[in-house]
PDB file of N, CA and C in Angstrom:
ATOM      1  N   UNK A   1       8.154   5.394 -14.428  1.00  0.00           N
ATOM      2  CA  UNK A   1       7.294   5.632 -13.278  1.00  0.00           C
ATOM      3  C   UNK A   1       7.458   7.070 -12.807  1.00  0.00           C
ATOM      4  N   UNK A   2       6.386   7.704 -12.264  1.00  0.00           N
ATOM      5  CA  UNK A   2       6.192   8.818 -11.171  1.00  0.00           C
ATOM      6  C   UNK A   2       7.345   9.007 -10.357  1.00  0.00           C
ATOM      7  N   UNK A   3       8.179   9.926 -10.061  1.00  0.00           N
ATOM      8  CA  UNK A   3       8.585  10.632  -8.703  1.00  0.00           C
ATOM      9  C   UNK A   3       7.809   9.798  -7.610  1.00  0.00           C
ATOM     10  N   UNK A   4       6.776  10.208  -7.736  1.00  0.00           N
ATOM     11  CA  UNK A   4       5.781  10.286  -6.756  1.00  0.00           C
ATOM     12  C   UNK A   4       5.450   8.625  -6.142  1.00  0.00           C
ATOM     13  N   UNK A   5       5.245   8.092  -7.487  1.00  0.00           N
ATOM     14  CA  UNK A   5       5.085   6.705  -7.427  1.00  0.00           C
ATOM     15  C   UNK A   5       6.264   5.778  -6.591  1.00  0.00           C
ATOM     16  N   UNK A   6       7.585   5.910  -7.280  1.00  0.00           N
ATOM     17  CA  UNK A   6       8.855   5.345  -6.627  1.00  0.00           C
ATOM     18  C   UNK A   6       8.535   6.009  -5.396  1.00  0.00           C
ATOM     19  N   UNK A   7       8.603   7.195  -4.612  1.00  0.00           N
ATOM     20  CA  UNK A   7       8.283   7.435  -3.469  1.00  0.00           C
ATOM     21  C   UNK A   7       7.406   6.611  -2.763  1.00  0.00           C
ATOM     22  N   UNK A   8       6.127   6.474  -3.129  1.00  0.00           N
ATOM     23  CA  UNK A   8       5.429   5.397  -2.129  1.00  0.00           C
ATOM     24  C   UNK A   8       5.647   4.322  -2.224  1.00  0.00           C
ATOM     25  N   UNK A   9       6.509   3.817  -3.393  1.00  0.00           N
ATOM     26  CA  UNK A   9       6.785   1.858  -3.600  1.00  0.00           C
ATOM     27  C   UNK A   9       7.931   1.971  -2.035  1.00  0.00           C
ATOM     28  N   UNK A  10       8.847   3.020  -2.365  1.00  0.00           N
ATOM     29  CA  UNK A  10       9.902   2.961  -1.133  1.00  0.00           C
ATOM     30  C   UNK A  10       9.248   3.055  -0.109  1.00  0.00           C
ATOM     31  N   UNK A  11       8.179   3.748   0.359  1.00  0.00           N
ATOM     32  CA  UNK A  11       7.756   3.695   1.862  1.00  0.00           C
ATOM     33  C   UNK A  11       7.465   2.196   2.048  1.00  0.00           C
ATOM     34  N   UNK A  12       6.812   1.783   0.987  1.00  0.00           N
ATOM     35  CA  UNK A  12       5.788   0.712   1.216  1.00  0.00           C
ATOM     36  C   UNK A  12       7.191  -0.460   1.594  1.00  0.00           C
ATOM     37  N   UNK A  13       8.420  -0.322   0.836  1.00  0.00           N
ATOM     38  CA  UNK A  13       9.213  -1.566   0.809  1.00  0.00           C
ATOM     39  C   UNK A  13       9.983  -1.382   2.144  1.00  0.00           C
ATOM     40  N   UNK A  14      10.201   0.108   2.881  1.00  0.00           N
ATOM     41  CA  UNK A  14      10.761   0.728   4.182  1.00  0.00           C
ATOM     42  C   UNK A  14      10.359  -0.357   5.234  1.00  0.00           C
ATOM     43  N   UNK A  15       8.806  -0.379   4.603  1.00  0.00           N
ATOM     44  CA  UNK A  15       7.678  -0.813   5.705  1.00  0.00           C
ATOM     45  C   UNK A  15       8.012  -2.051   5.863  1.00  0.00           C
ATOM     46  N   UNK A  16       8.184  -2.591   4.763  1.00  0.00           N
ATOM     47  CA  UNK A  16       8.163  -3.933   4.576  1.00  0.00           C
ATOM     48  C   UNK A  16       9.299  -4.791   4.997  1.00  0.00           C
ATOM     49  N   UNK A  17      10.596  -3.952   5.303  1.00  0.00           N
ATOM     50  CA  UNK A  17      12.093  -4.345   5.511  1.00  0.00           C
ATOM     51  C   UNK A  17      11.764  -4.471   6.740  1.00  0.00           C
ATOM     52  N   UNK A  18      11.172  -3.479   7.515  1.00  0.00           N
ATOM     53  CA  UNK A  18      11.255  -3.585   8.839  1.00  0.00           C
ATOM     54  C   UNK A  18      10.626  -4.380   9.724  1.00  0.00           C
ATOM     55  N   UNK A  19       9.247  -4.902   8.954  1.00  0.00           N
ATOM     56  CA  UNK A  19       8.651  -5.560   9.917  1.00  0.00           C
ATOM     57  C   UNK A  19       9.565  -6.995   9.457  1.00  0.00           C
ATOM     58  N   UNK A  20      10.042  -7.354   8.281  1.00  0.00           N
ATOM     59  CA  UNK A  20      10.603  -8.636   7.721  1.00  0.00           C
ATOM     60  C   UNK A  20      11.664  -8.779   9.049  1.00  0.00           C
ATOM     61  N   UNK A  21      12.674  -7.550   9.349  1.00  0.00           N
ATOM     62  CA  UNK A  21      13.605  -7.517  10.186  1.00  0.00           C
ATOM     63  C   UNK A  21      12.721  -8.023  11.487  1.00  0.00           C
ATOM     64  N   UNK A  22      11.850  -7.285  11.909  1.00  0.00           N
ATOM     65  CA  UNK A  22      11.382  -8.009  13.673  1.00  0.00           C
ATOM     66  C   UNK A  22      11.029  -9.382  13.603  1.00  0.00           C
ATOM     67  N   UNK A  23      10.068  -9.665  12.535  1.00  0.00           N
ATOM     68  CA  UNK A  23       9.637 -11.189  12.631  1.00  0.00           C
ATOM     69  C   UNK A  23      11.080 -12.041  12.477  1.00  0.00           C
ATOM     70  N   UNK A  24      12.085 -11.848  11.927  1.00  0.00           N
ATOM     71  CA  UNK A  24      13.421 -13.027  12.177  1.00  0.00           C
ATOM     72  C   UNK A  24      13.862 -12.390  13.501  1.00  0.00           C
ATOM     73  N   UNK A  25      13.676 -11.165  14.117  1.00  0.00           N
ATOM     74  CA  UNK A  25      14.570 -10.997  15.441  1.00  0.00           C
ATOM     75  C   UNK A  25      13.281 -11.920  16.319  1.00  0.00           C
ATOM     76  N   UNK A  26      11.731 -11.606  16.154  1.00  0.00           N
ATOM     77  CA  UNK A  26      11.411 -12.459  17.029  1.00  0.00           C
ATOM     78  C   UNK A  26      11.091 -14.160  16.864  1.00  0.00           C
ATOM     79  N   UNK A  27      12.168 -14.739  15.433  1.00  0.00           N
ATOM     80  CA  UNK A  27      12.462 -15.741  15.676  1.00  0.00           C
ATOM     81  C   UNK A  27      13.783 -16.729  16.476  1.00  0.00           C
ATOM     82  N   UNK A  28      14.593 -15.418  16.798  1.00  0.00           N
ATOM     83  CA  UNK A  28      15.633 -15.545  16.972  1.00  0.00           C
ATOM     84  C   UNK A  28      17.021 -15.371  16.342  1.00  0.00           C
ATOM     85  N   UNK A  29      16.869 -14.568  15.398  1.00  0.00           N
ATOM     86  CA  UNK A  29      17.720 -13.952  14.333  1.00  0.00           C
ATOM     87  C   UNK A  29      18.352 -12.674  14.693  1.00  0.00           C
ATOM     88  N   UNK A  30      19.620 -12.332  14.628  1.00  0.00           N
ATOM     89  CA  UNK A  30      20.216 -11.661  14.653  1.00  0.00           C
ATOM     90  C   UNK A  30      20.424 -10.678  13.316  1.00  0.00           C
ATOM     91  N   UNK A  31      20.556  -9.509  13.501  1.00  0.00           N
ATOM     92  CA  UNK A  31      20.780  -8.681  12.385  1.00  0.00           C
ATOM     93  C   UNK A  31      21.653  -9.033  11.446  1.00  0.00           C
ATOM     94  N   UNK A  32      23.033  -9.978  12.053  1.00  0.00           N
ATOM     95  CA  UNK A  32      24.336 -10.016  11.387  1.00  0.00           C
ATOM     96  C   UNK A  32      23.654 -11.658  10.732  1.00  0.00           C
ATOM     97  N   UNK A  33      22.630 -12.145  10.606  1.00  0.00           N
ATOM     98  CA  UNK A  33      22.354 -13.426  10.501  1.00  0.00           C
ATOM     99  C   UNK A  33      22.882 -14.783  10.873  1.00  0.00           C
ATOM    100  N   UNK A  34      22.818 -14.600  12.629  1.00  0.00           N
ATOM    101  CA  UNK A  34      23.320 -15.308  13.455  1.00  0.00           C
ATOM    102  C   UNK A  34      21.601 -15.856  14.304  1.00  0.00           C
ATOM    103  N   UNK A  35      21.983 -17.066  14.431  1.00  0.00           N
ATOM    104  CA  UNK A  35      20.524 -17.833  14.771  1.00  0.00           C
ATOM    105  C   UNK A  35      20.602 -17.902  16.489  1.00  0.00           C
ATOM    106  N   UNK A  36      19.678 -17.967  16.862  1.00  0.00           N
ATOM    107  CA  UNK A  36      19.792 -17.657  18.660  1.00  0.00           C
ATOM    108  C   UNK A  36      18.221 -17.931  19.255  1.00  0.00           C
ATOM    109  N   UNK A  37      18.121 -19.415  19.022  1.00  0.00           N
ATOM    110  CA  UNK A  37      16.674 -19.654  18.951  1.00  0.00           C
ATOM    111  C   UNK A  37      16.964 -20.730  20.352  1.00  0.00           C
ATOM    112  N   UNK A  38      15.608 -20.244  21.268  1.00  0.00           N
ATOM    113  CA  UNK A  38      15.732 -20.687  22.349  1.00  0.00           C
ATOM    114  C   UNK A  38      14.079 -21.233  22.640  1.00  0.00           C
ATOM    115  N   UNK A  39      14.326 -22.839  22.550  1.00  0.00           N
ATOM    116  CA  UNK A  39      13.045 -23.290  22.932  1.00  0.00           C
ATOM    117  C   UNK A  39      12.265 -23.490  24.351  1.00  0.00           C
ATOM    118  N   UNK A  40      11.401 -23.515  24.694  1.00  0.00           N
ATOM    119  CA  UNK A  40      10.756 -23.709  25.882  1.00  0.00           C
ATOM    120  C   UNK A  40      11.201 -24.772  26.517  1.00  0.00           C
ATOM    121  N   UNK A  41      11.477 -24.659  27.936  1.00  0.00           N
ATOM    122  CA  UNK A  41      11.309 -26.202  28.760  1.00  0.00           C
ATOM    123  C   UNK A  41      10.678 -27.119  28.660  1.00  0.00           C
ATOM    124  N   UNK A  42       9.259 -26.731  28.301  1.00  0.00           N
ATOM    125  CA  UNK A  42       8.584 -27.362  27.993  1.00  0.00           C
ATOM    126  C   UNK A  42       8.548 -28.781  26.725  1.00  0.00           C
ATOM    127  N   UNK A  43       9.229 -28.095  26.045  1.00  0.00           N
ATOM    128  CA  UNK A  43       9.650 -29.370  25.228  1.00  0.00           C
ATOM    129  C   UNK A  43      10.390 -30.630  25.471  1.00  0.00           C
ATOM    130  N   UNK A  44       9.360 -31.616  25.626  1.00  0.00           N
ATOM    131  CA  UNK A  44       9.859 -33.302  26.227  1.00  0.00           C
ATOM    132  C   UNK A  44      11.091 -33.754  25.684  1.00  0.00           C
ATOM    133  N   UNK A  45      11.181 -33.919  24.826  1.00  0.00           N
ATOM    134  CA  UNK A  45      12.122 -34.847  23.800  1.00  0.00           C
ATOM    135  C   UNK A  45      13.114 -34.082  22.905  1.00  0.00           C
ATOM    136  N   UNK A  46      14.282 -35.066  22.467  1.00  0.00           N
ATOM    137  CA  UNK A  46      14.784 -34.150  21.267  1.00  0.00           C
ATOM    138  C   UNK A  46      14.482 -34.540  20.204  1.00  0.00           C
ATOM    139  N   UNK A  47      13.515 -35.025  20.041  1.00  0.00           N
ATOM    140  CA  UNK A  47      12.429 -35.634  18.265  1.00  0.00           C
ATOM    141  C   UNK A  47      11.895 -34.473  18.617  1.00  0.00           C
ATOM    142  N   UNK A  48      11.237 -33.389  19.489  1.00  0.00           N
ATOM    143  CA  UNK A  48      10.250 -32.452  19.731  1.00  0.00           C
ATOM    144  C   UNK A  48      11.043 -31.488  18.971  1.00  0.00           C
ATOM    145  N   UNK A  49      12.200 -31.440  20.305  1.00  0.00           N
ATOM    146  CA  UNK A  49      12.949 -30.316  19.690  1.00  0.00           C
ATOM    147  C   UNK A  49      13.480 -29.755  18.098  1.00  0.00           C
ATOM    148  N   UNK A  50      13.881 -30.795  17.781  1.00  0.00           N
ATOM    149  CA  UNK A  50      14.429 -30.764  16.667  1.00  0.00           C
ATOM    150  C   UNK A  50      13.399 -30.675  15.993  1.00  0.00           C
ATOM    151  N   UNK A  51      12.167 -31.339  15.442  1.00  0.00           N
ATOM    152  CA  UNK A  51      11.186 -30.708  14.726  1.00  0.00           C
ATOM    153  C   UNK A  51      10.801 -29.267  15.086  1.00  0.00           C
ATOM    154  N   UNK A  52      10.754 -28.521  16.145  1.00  0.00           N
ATOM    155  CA  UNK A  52      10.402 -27.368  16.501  1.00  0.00           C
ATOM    156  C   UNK A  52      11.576 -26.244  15.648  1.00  0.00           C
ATOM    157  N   UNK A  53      12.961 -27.017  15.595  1.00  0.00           N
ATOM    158  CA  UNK A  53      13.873 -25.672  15.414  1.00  0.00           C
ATOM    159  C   UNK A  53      14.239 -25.999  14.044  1.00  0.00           C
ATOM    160  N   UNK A  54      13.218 -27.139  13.259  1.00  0.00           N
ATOM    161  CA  UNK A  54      13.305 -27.224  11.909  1.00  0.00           C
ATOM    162  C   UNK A  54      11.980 -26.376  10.753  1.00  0.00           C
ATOM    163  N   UNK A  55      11.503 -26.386  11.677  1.00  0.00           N
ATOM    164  CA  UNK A  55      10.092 -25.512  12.057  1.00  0.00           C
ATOM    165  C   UNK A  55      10.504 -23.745  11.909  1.00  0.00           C
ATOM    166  N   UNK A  56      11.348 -23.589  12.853  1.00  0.00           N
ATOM    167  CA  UNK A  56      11.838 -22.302  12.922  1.00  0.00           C
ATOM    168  C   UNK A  56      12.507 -21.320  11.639  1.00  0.00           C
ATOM    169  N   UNK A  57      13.643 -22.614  11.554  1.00  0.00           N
ATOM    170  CA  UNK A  57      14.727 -22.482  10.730  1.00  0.00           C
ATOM    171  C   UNK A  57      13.398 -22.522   8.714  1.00  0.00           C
ATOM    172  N   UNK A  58      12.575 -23.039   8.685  1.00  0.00           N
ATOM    173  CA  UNK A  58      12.080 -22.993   7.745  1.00  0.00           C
ATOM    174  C   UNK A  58      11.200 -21.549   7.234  1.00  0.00           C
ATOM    175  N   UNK A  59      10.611 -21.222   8.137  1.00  0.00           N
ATOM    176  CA  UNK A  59       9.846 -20.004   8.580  1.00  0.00           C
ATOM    177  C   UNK A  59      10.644 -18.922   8.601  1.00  0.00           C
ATOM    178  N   UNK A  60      12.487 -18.828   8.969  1.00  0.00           N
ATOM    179  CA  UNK A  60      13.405 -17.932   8.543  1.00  0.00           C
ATOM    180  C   UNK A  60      13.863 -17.685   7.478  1.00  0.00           C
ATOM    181  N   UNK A  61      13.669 -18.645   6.847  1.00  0.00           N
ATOM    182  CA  UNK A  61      14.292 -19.025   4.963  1.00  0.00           C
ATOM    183  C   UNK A  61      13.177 -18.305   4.506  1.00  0.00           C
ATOM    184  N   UNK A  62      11.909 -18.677   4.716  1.00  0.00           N
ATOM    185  CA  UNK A  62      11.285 -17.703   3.921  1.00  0.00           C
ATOM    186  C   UNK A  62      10.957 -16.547   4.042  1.00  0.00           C
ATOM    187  N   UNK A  63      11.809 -15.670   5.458  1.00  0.00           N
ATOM    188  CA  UNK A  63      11.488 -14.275   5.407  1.00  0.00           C
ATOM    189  C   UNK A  63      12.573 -13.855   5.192  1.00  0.00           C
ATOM    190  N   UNK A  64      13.810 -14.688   5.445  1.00  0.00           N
ATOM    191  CA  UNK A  64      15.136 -14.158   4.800  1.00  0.00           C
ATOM    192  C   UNK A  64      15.112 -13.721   3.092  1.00  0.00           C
ATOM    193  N   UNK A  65      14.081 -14.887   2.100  1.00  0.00           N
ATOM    194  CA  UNK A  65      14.105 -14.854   0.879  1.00  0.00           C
ATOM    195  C   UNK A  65      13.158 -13.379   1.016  1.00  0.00           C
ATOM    196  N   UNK A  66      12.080 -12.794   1.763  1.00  0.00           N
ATOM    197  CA  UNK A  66      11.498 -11.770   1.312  1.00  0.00           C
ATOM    198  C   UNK A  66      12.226 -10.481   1.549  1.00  0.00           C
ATOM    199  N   UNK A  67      12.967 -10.467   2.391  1.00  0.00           N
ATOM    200  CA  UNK A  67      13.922  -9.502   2.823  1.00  0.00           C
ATOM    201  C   UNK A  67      15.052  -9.430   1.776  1.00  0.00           C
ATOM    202  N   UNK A  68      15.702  -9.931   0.928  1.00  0.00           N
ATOM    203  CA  UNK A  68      16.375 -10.285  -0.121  1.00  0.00           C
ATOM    204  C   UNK A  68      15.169  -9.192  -0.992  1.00  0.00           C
ATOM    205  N   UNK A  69      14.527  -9.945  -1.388  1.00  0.00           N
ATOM    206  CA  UNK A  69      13.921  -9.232  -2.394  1.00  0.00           C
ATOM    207  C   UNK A  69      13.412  -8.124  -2.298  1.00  0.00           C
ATOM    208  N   UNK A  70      12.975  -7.614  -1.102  1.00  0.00           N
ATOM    209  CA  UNK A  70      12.188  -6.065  -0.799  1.00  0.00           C
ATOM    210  C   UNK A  70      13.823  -5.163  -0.647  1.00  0.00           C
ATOM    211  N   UNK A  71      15.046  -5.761  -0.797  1.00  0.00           N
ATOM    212  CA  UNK A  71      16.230  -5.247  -0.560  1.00  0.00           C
ATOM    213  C   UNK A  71      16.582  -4.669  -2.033  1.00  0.00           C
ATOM    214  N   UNK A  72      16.612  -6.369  -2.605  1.00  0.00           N
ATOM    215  CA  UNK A  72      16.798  -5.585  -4.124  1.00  0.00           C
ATOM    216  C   UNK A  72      15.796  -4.906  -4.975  1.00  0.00           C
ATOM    217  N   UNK A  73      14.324  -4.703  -4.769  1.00  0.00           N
ATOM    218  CA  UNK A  73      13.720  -3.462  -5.288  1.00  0.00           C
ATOM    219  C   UNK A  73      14.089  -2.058  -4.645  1.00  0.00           C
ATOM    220  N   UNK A  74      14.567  -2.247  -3.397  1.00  0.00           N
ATOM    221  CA  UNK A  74      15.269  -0.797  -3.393  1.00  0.00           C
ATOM    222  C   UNK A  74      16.075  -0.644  -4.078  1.00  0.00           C
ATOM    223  N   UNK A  75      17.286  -1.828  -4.190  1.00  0.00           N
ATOM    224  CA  UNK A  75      18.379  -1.103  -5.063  1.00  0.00           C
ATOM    225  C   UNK A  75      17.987  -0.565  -6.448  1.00  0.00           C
ATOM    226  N   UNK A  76      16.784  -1.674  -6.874  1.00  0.00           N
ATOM    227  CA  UNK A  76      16.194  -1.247  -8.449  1.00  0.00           C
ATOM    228  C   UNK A  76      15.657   0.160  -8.222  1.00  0.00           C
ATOM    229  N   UNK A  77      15.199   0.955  -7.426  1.00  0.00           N
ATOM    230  CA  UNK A  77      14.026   1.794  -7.340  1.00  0.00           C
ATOM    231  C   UNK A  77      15.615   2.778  -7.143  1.00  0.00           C
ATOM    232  N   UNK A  78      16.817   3.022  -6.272  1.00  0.00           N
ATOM    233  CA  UNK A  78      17.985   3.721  -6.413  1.00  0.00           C
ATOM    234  C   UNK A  78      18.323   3.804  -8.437  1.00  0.00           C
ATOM    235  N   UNK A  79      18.473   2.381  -8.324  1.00  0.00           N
ATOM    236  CA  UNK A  79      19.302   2.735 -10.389  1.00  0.00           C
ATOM    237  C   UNK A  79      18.445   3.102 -10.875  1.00  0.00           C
ATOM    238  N   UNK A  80      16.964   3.337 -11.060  1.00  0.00           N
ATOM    239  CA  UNK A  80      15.966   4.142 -11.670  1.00  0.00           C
ATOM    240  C   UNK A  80      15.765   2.297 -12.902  1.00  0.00           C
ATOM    241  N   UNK A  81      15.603   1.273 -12.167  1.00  0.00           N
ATOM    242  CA  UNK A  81      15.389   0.041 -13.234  1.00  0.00           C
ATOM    243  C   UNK A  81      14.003  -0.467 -12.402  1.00  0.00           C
ATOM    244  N   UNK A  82      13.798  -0.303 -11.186  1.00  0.00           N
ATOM    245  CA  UNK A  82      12.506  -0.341 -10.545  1.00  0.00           C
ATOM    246  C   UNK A  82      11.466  -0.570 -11.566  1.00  0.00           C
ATOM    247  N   UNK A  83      10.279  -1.341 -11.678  1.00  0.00           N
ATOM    248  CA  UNK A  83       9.440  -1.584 -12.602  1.00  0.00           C
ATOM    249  C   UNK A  83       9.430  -1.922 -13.770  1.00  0.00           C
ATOM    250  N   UNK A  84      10.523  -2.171 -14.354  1.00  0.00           N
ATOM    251  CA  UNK A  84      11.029  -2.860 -15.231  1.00  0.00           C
ATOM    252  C   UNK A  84      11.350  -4.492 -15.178  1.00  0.00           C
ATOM    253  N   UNK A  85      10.484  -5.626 -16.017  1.00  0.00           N
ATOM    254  CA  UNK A  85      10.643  -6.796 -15.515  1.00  0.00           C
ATOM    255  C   UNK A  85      12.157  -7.144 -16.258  1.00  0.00           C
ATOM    256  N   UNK A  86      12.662  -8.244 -15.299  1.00  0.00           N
ATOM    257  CA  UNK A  86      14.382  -8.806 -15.016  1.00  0.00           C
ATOM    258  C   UNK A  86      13.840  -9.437 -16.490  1.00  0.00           C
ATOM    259  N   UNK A  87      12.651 -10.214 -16.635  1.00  0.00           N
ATOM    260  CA  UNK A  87      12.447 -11.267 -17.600  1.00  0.00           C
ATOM    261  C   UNK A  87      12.503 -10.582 -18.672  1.00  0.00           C
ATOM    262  N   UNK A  88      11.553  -9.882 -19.058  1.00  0.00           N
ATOM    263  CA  UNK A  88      11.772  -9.094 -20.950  1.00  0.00           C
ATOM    264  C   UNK A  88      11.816  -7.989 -20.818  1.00  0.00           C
ATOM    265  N   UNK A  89      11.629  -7.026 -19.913  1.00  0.00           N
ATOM    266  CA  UNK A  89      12.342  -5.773 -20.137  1.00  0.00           C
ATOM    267  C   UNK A  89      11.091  -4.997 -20.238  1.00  0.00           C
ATOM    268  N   UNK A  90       9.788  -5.247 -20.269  1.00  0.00           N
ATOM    269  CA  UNK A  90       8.464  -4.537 -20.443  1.00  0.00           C
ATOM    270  C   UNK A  90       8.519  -3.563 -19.408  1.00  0.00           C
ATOM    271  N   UNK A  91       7.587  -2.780 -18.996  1.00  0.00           N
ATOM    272  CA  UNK A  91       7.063  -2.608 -17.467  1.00  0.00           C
ATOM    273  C   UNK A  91       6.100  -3.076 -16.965  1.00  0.00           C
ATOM    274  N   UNK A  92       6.227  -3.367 -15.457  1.00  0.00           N
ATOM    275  CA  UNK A  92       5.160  -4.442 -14.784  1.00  0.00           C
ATOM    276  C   UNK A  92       4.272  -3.276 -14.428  1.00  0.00           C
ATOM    277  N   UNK A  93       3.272  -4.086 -14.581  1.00  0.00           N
ATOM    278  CA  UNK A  93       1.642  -3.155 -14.332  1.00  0.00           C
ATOM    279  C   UNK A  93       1.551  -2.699 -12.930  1.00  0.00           C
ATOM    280  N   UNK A  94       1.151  -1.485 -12.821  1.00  0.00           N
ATOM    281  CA  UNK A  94       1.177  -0.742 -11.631  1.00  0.00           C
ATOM    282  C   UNK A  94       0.818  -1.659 -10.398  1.00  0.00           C
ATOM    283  N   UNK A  95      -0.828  -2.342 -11.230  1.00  0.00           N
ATOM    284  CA  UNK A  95      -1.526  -2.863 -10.244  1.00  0.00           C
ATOM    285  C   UNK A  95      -0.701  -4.142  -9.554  1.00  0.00           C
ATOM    286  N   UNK A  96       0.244  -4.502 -10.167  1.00  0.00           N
ATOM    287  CA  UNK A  96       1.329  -5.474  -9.458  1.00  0.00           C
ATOM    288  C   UNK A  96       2.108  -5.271  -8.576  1.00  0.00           C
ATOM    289  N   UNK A  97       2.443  -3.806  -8.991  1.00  0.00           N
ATOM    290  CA  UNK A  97       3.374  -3.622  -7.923  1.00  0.00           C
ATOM    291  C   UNK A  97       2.996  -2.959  -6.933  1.00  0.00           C
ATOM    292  N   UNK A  98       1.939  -2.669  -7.018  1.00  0.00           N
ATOM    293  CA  UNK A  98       0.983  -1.797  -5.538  1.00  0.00           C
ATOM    294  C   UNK A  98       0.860  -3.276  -4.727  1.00  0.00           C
ATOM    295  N   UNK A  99       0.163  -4.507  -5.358  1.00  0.00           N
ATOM    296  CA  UNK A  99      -0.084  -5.607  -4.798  1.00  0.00           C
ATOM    297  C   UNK A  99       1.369  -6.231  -4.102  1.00  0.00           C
ATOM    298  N   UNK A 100       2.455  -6.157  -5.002  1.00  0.00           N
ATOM    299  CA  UNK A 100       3.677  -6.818  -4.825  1.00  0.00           C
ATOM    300  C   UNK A 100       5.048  -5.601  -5.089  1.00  0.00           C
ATOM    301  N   UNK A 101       5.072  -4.971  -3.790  1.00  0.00           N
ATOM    302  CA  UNK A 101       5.868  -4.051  -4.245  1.00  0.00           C
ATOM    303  C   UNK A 101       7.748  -4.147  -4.962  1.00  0.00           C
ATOM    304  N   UNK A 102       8.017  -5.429  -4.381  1.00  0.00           N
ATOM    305  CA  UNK A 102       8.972  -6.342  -4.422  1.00  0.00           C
ATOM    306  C   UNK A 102       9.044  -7.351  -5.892  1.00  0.00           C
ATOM    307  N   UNK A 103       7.847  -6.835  -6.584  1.00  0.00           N
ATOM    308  CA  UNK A 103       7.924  -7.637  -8.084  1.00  0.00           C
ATOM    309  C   UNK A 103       9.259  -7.534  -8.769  1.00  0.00           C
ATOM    310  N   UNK A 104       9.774  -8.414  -9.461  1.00  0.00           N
ATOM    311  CA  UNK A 104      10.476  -8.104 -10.544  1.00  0.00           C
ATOM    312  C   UNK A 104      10.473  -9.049 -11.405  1.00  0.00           C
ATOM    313  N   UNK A 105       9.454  -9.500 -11.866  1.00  0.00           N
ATOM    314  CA  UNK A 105       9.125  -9.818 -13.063  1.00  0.00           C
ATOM    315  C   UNK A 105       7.463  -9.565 -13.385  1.00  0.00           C
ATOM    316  N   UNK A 106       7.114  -9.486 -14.737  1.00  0.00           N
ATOM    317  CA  UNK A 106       5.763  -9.273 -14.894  1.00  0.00           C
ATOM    318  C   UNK A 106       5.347 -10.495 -14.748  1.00  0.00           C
ATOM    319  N   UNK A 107       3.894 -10.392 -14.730  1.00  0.00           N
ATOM    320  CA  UNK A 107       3.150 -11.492 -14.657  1.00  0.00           C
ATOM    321  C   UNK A 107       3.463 -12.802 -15.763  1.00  0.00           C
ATOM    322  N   UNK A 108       3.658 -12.129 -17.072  1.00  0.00           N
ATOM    323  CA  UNK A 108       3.954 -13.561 -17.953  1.00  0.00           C
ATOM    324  C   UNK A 108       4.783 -14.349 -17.658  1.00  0.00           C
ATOM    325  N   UNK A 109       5.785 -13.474 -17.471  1.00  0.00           N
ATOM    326  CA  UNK A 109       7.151 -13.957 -17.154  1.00  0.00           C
ATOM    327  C   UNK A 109       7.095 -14.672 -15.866  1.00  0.00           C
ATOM    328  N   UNK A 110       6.619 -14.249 -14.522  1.00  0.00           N
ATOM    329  CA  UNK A 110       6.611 -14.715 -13.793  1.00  0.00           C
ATOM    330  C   UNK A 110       6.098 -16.400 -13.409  1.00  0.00           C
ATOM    331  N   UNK A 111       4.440 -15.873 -14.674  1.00  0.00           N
ATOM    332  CA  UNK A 111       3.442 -17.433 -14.499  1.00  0.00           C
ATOM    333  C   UNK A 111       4.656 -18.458 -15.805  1.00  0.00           C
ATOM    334  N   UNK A 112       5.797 -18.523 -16.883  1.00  0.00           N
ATOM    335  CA  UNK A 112       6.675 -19.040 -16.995  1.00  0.00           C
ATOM    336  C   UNK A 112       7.807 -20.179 -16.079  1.00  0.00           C
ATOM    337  N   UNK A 113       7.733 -19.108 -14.844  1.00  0.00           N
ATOM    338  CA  UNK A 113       8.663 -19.827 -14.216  1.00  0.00           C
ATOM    339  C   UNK A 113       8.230 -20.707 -12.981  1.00  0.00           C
ATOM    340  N   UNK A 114       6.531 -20.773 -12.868  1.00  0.00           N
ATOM    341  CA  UNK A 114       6.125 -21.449 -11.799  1.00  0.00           C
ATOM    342  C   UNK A 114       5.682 -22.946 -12.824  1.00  0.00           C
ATOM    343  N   UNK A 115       5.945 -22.913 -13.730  1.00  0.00           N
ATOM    344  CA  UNK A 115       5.816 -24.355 -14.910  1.00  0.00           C
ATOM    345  C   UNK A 115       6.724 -25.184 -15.069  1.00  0.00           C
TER     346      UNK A 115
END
């Protein structure tokens, strides 16, 4: 890849760390990944509750898993292995990783592991 190119995948993944970081702080997430989720009064019951902070807790898993991964394409985009798929070793098509800057696998490989 480009200088130039790794330069904007990193802005784009900068971008992407940070907003990943506010949406768990404004779920109640702590930087150190400490949970601090505070429901409304409003909530009647603890069948409410507890569906609400299972609710929460699900919606954190999956921005914790994207934050993971926009973490380790930086580290890939530092060792100079950035764009290179984990699966066979090809390089993933630009247009993937403009779409998915956080790829690390190509498409074959990838549509493999959703089977």
């Amino acid at each position: 890849m480009l200088e130039e190119d790794l330069q904007v995948a990193k802005k784009k993944l900068l971008e992407e760390e940070a907003i990943v970081h506010a949406e768990l702080a404004d779920l109640g997430f702590t930087e150190d990944g400490k949970v601090d989720i505070h429901l409304d009064e409003g909530f009647a019951d603890a069948a409410q509750t507890t569906s609400e902070r299972a609710r929460v807790l699900s919606l954190a898993e999956g921005l914790q898993q994207r934050l993971e991964d926009v973490q380790a394409a930086l580290v890939r985009i530092e060792a100079g292995t950035y764009g290179k798929c984990e699966g066979c070793g090809n390089n993933i098509p630009p247009e993937r990783l403009e779409a998915i800057p956080a790829a690390k696998l190509c498409i074959t490989c990838k549509s493999k592991i959703k089977r």
